[in-house]
PDB file of N, CA and C in Angstrom:
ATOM      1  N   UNK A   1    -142.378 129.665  18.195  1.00  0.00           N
ATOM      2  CA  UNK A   1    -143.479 130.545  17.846  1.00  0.00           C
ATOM      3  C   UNK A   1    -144.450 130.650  19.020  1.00  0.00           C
ATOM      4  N   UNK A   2    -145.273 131.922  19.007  1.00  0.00           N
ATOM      5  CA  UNK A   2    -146.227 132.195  19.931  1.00  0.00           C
ATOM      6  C   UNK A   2    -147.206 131.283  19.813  1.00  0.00           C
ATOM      7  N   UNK A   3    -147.983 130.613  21.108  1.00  0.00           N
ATOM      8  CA  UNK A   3    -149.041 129.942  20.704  1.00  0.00           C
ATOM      9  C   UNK A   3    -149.863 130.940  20.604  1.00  0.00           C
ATOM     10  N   UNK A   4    -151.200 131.207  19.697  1.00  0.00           N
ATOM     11  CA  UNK A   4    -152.434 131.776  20.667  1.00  0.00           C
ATOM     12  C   UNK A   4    -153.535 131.470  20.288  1.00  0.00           C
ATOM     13  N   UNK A   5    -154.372 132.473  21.559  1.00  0.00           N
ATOM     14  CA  UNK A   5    -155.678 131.809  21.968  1.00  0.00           C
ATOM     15  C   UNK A   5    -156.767 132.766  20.938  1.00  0.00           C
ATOM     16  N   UNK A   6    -157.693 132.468  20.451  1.00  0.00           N
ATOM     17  CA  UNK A   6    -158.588 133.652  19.141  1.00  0.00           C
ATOM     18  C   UNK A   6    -159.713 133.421  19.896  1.00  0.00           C
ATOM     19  N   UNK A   7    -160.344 134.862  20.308  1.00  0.00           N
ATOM     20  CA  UNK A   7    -161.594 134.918  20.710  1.00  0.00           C
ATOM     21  C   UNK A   7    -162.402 136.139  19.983  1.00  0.00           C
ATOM     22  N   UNK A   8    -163.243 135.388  19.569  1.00  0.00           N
ATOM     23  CA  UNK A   8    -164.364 135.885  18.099  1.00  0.00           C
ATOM     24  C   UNK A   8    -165.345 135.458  19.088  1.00  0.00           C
ATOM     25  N   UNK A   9    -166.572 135.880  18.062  1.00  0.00           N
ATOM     26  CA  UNK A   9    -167.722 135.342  18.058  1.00  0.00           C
ATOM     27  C   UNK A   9    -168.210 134.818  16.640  1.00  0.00           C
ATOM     28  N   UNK A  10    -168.565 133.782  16.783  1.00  0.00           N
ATOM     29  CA  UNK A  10    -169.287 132.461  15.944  1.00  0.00           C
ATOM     30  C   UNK A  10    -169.550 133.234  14.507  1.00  0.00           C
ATOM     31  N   UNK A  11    -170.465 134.287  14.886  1.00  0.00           N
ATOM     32  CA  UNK A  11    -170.588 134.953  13.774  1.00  0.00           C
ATOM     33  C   UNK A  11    -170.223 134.981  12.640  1.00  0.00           C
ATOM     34  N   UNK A  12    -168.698 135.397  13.157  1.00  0.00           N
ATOM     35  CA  UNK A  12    -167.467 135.881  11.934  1.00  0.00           C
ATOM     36  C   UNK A  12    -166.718 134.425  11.858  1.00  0.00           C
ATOM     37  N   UNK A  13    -166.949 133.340  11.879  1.00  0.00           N
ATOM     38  CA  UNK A  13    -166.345 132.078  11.450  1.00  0.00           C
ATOM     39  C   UNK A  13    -165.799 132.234  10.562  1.00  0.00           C
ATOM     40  N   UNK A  14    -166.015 132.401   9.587  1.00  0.00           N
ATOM     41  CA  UNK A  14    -165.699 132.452   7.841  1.00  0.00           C
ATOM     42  C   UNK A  14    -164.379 133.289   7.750  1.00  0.00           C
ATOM     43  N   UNK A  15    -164.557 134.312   8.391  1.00  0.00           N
ATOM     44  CA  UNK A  15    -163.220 135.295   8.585  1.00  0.00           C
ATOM     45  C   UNK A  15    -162.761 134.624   9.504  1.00  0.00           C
ATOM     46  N   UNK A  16    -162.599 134.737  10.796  1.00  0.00           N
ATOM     47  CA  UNK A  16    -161.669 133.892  11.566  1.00  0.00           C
ATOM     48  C   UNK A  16    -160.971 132.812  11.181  1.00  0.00           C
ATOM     49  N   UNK A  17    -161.919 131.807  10.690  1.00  0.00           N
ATOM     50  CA  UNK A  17    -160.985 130.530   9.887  1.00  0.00           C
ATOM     51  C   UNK A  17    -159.997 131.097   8.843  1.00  0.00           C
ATOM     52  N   UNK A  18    -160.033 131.974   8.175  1.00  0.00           N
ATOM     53  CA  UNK A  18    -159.151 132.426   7.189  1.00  0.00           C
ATOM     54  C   UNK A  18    -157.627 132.954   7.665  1.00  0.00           C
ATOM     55  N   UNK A  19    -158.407 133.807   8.857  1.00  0.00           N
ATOM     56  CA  UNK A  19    -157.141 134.395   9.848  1.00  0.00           C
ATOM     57  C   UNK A  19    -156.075 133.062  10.096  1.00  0.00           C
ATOM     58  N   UNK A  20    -156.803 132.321  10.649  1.00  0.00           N
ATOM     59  CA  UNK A  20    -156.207 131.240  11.282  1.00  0.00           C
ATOM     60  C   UNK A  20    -155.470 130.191  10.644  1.00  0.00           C
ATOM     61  N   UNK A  21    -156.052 130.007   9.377  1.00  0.00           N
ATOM     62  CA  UNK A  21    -155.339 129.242   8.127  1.00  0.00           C
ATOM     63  C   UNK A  21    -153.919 130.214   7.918  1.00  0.00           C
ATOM     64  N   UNK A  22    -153.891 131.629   8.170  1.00  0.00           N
ATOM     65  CA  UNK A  22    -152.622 132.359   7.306  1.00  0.00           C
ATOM     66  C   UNK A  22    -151.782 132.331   8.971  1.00  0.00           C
ATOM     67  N   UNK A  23    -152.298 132.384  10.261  1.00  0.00           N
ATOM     68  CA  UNK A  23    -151.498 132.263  11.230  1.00  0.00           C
ATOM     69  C   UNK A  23    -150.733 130.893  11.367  1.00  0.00           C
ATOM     70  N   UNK A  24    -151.344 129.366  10.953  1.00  0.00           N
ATOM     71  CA  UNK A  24    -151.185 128.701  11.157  1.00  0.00           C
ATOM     72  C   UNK A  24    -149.892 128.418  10.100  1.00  0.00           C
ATOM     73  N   UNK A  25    -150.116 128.897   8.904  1.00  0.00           N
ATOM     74  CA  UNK A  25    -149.097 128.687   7.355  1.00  0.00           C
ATOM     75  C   UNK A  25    -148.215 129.477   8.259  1.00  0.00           C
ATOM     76  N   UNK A  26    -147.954 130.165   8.798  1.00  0.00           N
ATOM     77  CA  UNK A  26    -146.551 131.444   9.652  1.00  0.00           C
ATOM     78  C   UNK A  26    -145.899 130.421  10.622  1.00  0.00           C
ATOM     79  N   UNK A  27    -146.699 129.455  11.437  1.00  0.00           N
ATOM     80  CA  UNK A  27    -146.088 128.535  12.098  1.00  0.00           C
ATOM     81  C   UNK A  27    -146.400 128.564  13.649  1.00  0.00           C
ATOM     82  N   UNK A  28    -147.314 129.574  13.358  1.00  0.00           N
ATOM     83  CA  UNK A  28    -148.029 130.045  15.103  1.00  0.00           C
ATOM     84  C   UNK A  28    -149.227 128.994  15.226  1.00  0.00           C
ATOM     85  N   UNK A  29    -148.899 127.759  16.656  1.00  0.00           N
ATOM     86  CA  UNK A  29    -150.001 127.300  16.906  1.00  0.00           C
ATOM     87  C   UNK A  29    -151.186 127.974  17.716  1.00  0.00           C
ATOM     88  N   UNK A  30    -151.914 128.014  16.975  1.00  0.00           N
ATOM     89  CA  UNK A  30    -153.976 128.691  17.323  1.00  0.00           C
ATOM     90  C   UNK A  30    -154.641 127.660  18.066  1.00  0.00           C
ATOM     91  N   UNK A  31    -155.232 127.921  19.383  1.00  0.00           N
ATOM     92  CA  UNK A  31    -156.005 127.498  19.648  1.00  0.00           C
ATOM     93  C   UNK A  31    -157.902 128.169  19.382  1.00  0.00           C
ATOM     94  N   UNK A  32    -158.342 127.648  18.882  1.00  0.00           N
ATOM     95  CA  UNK A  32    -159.919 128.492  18.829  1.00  0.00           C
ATOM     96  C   UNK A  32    -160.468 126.849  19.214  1.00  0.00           C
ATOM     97  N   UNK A  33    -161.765 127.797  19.960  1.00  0.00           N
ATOM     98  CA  UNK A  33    -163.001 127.066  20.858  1.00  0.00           C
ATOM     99  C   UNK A  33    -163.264 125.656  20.442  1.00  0.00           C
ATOM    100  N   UNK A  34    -163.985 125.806  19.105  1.00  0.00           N
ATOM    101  CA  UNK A  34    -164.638 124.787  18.467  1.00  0.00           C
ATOM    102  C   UNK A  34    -163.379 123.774  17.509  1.00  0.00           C
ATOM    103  N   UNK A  35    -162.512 123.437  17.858  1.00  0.00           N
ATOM    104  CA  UNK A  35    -161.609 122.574  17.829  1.00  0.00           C
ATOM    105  C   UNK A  35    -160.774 122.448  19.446  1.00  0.00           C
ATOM    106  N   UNK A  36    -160.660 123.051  19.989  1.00  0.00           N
ATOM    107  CA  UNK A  36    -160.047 122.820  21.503  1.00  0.00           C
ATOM    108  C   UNK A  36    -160.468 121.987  22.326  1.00  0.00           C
ATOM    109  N   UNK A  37    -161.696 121.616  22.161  1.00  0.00           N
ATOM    110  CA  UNK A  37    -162.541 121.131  23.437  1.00  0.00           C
ATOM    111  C   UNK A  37    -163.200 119.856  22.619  1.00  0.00           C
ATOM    112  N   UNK A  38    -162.529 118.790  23.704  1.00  0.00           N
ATOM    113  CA  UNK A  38    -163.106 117.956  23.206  1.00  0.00           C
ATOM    114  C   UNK A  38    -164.800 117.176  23.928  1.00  0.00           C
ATOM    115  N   UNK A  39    -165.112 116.803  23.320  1.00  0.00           N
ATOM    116  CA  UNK A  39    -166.322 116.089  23.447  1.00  0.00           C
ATOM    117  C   UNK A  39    -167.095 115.716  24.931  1.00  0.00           C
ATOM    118  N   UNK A  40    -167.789 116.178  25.774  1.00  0.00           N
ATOM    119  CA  UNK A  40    -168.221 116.055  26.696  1.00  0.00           C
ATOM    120  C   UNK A  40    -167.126 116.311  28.096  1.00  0.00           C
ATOM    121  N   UNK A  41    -166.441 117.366  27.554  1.00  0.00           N
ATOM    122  CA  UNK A  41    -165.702 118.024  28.870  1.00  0.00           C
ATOM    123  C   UNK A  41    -166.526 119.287  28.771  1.00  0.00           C
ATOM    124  N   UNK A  42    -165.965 120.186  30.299  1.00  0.00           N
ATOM    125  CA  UNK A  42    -166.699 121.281  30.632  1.00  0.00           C
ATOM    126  C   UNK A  42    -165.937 122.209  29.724  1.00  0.00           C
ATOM    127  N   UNK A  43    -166.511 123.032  28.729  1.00  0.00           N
ATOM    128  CA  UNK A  43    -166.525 123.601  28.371  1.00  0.00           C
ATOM    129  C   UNK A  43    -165.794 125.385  28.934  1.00  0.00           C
ATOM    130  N   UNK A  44    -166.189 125.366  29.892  1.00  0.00           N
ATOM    131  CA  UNK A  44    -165.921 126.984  30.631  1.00  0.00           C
ATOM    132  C   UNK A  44    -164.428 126.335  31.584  1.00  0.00           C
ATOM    133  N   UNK A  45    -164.165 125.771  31.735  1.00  0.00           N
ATOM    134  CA  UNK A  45    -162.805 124.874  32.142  1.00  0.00           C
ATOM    135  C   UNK A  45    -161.914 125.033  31.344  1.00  0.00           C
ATOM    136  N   UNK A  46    -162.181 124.433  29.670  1.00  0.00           N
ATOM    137  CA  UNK A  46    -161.297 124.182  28.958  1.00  0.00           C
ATOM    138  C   UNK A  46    -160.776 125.470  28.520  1.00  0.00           C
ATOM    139  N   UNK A  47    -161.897 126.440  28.137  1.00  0.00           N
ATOM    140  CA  UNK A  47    -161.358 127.778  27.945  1.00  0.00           C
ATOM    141  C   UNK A  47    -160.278 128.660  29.053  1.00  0.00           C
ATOM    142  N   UNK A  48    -161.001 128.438  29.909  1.00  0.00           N
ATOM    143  CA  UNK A  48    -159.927 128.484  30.961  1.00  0.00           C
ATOM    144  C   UNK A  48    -158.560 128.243  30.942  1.00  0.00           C
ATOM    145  N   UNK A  49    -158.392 126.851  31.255  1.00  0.00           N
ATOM    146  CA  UNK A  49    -157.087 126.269  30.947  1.00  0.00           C
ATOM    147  C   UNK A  49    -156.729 126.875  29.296  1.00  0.00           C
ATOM    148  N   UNK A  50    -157.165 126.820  28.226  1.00  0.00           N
ATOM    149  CA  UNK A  50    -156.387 127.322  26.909  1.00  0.00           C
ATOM    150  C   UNK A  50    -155.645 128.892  27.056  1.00  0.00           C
ATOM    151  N   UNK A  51    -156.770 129.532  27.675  1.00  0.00           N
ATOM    152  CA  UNK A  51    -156.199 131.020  28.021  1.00  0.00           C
ATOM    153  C   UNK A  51    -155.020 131.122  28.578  1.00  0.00           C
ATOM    154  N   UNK A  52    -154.874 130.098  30.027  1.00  0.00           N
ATOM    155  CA  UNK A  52    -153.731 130.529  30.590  1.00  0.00           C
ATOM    156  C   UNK A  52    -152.310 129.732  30.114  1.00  0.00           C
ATOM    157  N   UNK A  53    -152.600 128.744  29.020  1.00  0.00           N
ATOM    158  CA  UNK A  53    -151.838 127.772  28.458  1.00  0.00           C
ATOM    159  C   UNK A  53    -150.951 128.449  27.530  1.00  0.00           C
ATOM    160  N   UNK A  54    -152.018 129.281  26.500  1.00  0.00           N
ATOM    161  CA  UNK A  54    -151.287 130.278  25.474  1.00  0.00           C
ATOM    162  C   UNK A  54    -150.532 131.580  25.909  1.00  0.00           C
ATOM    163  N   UNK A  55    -149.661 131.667  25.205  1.00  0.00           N
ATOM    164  CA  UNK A  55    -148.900 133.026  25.113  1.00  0.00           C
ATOM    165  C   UNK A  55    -149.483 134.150  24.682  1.00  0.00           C
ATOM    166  N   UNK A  56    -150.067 134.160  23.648  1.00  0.00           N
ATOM    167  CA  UNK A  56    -150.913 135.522  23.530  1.00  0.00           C
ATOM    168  C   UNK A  56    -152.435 135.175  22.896  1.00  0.00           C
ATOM    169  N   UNK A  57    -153.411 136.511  23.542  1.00  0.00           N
ATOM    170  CA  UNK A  57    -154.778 136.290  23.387  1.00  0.00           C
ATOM    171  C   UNK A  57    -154.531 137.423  22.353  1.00  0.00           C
ATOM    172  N   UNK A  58    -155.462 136.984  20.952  1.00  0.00           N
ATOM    173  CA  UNK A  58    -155.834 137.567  19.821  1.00  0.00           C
ATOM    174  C   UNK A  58    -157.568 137.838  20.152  1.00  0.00           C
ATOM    175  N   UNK A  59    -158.079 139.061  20.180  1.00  0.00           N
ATOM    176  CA  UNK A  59    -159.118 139.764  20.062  1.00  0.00           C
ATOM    177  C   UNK A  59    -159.574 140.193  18.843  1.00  0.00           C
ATOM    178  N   UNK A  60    -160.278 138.627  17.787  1.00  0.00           N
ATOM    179  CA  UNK A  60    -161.006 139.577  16.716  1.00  0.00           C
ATOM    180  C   UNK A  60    -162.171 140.056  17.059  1.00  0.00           C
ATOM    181  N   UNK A  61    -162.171 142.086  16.751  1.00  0.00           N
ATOM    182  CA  UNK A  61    -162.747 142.816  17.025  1.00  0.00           C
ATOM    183  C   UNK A  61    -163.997 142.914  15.768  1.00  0.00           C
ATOM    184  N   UNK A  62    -165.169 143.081  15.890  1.00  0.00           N
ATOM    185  CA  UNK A  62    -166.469 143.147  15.484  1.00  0.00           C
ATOM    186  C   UNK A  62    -167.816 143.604  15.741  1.00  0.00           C
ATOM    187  N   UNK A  63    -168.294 144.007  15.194  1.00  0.00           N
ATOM    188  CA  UNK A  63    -169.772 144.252  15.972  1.00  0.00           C
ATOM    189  C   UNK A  63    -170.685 143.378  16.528  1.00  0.00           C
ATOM    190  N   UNK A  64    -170.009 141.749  15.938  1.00  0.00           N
ATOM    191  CA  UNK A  64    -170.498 140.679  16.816  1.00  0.00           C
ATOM    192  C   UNK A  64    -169.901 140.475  18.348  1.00  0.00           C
ATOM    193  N   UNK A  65    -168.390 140.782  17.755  1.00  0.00           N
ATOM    194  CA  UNK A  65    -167.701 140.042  19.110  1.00  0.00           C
ATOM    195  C   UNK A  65    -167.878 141.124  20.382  1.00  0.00           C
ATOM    196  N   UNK A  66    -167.682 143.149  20.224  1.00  0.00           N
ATOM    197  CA  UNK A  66    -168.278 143.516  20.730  1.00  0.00           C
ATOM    198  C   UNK A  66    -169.784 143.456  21.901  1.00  0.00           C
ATOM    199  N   UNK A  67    -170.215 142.621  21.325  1.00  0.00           N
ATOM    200  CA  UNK A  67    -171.704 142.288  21.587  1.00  0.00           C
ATOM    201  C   UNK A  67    -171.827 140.920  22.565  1.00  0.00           C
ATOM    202  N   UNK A  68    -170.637 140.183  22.344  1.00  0.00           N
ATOM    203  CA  UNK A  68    -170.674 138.689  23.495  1.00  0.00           C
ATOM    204  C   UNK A  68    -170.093 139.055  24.426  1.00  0.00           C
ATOM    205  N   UNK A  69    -171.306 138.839  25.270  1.00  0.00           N
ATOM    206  CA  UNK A  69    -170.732 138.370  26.681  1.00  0.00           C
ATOM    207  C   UNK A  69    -169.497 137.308  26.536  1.00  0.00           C
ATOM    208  N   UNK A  70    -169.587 136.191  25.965  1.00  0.00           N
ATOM    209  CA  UNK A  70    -168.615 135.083  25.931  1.00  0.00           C
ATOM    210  C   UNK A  70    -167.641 135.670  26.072  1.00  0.00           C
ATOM    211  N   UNK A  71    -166.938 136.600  25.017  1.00  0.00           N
ATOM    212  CA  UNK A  71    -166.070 137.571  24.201  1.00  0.00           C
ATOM    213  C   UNK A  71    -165.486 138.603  25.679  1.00  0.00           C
ATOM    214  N   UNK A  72    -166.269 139.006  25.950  1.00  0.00           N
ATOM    215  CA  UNK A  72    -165.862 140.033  27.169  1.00  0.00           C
ATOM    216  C   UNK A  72    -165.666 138.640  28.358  1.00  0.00           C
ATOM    217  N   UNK A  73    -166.267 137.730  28.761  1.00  0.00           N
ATOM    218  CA  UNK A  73    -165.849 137.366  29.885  1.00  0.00           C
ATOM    219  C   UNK A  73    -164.082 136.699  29.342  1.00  0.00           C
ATOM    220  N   UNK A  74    -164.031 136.180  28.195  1.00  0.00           N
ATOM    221  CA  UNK A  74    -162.662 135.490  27.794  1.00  0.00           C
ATOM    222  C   UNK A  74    -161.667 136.803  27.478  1.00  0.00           C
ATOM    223  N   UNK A  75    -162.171 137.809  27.235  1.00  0.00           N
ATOM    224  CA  UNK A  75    -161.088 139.174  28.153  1.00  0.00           C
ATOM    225  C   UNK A  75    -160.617 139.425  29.190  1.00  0.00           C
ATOM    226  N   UNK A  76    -162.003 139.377  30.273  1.00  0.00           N
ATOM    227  CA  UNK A  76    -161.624 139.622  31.522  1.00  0.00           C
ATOM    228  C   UNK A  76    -160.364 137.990  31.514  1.00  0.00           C
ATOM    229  N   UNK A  77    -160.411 137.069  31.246  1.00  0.00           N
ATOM    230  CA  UNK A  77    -159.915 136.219  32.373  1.00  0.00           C
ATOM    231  C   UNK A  77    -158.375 136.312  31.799  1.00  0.00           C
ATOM    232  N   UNK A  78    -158.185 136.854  30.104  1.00  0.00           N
ATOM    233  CA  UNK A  78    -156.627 137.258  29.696  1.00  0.00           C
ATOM    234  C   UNK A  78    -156.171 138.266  30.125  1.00  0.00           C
ATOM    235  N   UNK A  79    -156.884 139.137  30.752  1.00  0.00           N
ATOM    236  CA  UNK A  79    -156.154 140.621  31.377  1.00  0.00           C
ATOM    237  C   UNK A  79    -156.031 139.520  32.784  1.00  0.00           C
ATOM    238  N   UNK A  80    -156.934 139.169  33.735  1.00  0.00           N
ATOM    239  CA  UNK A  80    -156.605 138.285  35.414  1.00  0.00           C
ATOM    240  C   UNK A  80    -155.215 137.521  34.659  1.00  0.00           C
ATOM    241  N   UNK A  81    -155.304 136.754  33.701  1.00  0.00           N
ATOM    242  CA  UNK A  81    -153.951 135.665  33.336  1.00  0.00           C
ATOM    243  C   UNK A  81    -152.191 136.015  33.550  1.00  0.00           C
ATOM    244  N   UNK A  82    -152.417 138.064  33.123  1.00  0.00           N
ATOM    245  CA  UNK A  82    -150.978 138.637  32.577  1.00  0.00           C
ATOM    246  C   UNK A  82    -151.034 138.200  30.982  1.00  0.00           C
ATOM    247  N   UNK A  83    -151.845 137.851  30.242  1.00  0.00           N
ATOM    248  CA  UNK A  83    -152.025 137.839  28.923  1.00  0.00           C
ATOM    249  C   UNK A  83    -151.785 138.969  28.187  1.00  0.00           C
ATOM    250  N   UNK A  84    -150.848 138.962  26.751  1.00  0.00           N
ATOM    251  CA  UNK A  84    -150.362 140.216  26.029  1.00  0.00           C
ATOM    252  C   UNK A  84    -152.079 140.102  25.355  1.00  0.00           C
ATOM    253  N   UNK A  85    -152.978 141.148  25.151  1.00  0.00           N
ATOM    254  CA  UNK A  85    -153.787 140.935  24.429  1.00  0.00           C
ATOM    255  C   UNK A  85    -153.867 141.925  22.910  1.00  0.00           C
ATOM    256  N   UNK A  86    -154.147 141.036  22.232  1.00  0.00           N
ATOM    257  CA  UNK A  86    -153.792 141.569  20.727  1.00  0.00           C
ATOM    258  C   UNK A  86    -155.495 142.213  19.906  1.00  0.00           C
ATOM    259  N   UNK A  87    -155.721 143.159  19.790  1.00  0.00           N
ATOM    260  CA  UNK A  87    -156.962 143.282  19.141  1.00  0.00           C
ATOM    261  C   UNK A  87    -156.827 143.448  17.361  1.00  0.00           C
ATOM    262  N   UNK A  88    -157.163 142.573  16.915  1.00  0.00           N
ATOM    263  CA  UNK A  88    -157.727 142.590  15.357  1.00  0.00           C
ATOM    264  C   UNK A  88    -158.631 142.848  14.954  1.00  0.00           C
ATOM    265  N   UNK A  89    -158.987 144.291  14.530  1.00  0.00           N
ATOM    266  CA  UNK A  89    -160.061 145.194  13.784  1.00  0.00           C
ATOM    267  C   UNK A  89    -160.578 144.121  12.475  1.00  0.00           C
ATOM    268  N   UNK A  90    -161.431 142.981  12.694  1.00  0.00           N
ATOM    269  CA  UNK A  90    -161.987 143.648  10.925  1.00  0.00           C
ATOM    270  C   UNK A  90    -163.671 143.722  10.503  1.00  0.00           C
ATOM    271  N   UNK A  91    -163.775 144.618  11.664  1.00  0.00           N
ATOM    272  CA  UNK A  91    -164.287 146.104  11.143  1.00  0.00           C
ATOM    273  C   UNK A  91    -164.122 146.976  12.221  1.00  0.00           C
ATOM    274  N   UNK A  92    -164.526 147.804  11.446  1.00  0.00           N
ATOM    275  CA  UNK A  92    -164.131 149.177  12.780  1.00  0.00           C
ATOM    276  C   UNK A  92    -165.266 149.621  13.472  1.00  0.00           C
ATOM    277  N   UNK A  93    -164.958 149.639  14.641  1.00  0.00           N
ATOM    278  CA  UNK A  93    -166.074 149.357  15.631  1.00  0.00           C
ATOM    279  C   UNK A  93    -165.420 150.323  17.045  1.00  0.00           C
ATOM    280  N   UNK A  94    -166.603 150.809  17.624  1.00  0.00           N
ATOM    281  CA  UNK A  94    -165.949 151.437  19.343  1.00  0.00           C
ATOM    282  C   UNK A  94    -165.827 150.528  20.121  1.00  0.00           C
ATOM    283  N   UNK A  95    -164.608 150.491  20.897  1.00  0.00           N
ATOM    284  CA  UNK A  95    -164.354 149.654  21.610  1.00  0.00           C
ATOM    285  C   UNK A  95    -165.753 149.807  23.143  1.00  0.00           C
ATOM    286  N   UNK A  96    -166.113 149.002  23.269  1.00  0.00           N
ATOM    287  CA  UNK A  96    -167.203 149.325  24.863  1.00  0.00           C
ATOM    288  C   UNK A  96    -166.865 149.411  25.958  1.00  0.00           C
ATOM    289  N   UNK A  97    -167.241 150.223  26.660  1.00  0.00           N
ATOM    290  CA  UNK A  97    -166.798 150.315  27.733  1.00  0.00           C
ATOM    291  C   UNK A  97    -166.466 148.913  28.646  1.00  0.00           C
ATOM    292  N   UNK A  98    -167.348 148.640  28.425  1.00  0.00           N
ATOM    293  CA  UNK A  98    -167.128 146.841  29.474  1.00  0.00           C
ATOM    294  C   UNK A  98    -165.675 145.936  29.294  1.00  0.00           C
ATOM    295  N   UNK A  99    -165.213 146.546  27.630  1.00  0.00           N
ATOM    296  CA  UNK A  99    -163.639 146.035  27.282  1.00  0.00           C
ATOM    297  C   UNK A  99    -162.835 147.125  27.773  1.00  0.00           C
ATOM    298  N   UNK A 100    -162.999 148.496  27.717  1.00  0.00           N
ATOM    299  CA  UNK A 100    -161.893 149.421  27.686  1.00  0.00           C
ATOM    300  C   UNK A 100    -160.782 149.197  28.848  1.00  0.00           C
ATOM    301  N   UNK A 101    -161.434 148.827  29.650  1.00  0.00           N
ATOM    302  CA  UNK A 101    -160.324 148.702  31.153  1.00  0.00           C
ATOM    303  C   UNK A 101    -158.976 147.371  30.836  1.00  0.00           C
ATOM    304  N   UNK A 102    -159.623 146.260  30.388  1.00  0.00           N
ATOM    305  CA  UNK A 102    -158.496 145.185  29.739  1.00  0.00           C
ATOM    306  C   UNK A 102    -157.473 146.093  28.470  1.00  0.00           C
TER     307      UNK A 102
END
């Protein structure tokens, strides 16, 4: 199975965890942020390394995640990787210009 990497914003936790509970029951290992990283490592490293570790980057799309910088820089670095990137609508939202090029 594909590993992959889920980049949300915090926001939508509640949904994301749900996503991730029905990806995980399919047999696809998920990496997300706030379980990846452990305890007093660098943080902008570890994301790093997870991005280029996983097979595919999942983009849940939102009017939060839209809105992070975090979110757009962990784009840019899966389009630099050769990352398949996957966008998951849940809600429908314009994509921004600052994503359209990935």
């Amino acid at each position: 199975m594909s590993k992959i990497f889920i980049s949300y914003s915090r926001t939508d936790k509640s949904i994301v965890d749900e996503f991730i509970k029905q990806l995980e029951a399919s047999g696809h290992p998920v990496w997300v942020d706030r379980e990846g990283i452990r305890g007093g490592e660098q943080w902008r490293k570890e994301i790093v390394e997870a991005i280029e570790q996983n097979d595919v980057f999942l983009l849940v799309l939102s009017h939060n995640s839209i809105k992070s910088d975090q979110v757009r820089t962990e784009v840019d670095l899966a389009k630099e990787s050769h990352k398949r990137i996957i966008p998951v609508d849940i809600q429908r939202v314009e994509i921004p210009t600052s994503m359209k090029y990935q």
